[in-house]
Protein backbone atom coordinates (compact mmCIF):
# COMPACT_ATOMS: atom_id res chain seq x y z
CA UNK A 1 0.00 0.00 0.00
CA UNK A 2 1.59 3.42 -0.53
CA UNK A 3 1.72 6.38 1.75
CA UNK A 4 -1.25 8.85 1.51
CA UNK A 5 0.11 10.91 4.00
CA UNK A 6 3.12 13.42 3.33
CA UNK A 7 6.62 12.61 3.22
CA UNK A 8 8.26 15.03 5.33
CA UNK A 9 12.24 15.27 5.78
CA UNK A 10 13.90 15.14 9.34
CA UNK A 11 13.90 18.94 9.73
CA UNK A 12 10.00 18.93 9.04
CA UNK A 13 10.21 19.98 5.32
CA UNK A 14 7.93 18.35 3.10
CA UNK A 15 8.88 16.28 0.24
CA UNK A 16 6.08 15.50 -1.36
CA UNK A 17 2.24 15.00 -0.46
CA UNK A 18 1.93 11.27 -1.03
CA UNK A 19 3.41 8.58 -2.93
CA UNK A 20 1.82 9.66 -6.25
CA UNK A 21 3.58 13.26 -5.74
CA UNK A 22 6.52 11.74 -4.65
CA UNK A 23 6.87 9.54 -7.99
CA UNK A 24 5.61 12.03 -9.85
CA UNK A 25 9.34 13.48 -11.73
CA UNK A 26 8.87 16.57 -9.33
CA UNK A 27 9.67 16.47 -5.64
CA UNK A 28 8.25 19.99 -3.40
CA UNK A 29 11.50 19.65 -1.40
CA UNK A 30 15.13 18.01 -2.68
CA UNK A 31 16.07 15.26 -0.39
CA UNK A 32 19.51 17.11 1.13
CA UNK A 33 19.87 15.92 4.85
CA UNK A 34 21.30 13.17 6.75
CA UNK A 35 19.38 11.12 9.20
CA UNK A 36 20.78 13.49 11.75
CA UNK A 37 19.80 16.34 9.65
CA UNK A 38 23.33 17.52 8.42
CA UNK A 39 22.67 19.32 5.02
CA UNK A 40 24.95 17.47 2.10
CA UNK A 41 25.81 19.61 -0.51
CA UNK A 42 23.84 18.70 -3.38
CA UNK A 43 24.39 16.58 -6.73
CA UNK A 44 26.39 13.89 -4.88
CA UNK A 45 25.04 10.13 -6.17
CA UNK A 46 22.95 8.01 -3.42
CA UNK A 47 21.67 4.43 -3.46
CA UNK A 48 17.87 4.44 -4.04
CA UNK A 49 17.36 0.66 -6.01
CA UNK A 50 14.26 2.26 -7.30
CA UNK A 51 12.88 3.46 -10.36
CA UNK A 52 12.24 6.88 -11.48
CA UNK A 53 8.65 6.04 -10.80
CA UNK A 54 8.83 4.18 -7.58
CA UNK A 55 9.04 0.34 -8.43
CA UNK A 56 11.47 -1.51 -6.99
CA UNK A 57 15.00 -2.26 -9.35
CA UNK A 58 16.42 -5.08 -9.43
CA UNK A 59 19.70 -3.37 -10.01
CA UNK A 60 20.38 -3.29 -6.50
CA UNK A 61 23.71 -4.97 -5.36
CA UNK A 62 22.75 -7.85 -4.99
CA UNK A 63 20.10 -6.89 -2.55
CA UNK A 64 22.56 -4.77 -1.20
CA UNK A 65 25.00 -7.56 -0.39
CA UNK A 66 27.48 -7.19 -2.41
CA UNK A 67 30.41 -4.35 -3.33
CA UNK A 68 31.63 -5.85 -6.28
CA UNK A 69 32.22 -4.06 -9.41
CA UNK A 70 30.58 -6.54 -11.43
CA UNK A 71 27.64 -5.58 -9.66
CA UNK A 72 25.55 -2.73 -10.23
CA UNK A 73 22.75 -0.44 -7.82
CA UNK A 74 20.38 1.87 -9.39
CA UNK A 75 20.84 5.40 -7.96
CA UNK A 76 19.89 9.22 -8.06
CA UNK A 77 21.44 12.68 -7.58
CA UNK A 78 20.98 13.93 -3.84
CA UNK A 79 19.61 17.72 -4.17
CA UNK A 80 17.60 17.21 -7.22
CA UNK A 81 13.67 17.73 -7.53
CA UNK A 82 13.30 16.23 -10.93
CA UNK A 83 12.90 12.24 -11.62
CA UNK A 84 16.38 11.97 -11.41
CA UNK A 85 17.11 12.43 -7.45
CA UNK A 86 15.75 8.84 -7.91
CA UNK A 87 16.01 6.07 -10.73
CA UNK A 88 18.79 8.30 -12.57
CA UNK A 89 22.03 5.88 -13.24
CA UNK A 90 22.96 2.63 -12.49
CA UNK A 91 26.51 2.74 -10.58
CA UNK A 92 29.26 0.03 -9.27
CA UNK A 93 28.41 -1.64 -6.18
CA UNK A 94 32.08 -0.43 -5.30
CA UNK A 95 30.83 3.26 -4.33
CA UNK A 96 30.22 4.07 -1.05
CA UNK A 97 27.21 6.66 -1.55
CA UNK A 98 24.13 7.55 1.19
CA UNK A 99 20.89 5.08 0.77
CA UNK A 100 17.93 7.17 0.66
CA UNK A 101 15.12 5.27 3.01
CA UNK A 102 11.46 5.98 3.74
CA UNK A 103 9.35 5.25 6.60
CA UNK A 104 5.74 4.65 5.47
């Protein structure tokens, strides 16, 4: 079931205004803070292992067991508003990048 309720960042900013607005291509809010709220700079790549519009990838490490190059994560663009802060590249399970994660 998705989230009919706002998604709303750890400083109280909101995201989006569901899950159809949040998979949408446009996001209210970029997604630019830790889980302790530190603001990242913007356009730096995180792990999402989703789709542009939501689903789930199967590009995703390995179900995010493994950090081998020959395996590959979806990811987005941290700071971006646009489709691509999520389903925007797949990337070498090598990286180290932040994993965006909701709470529904």
């Amino acid at each position: 079931m998705h989230a009919t309720a706002p998604y709303i960042n750890v400083i109280g900013n909101t995201i989006a205004s569901d899950w159809t607005d949040l998979t949408d291509g446009n996001l209210t809010n970029p997604i630019q803070r830790t889980e302790t709220g530190t603001l990242l700079p913007g356009g730096e790549m995180v792990w999402t292992g989703t789709e542009a519009d939501g689903t789930a990838s199967a590009t995703n490490c390995n179900g995010w067991m493994s950090n081998a190059a020959a395996d590959s994560g979806v990811s987005g663009v941290e700071g971006q508003t646009t489709s691509g802060w999520s389903g925007n590249v797949d990337s070498e399970c090598t990286e180290s990048f932040h994993l965006y994660c909701f709470e529904q």
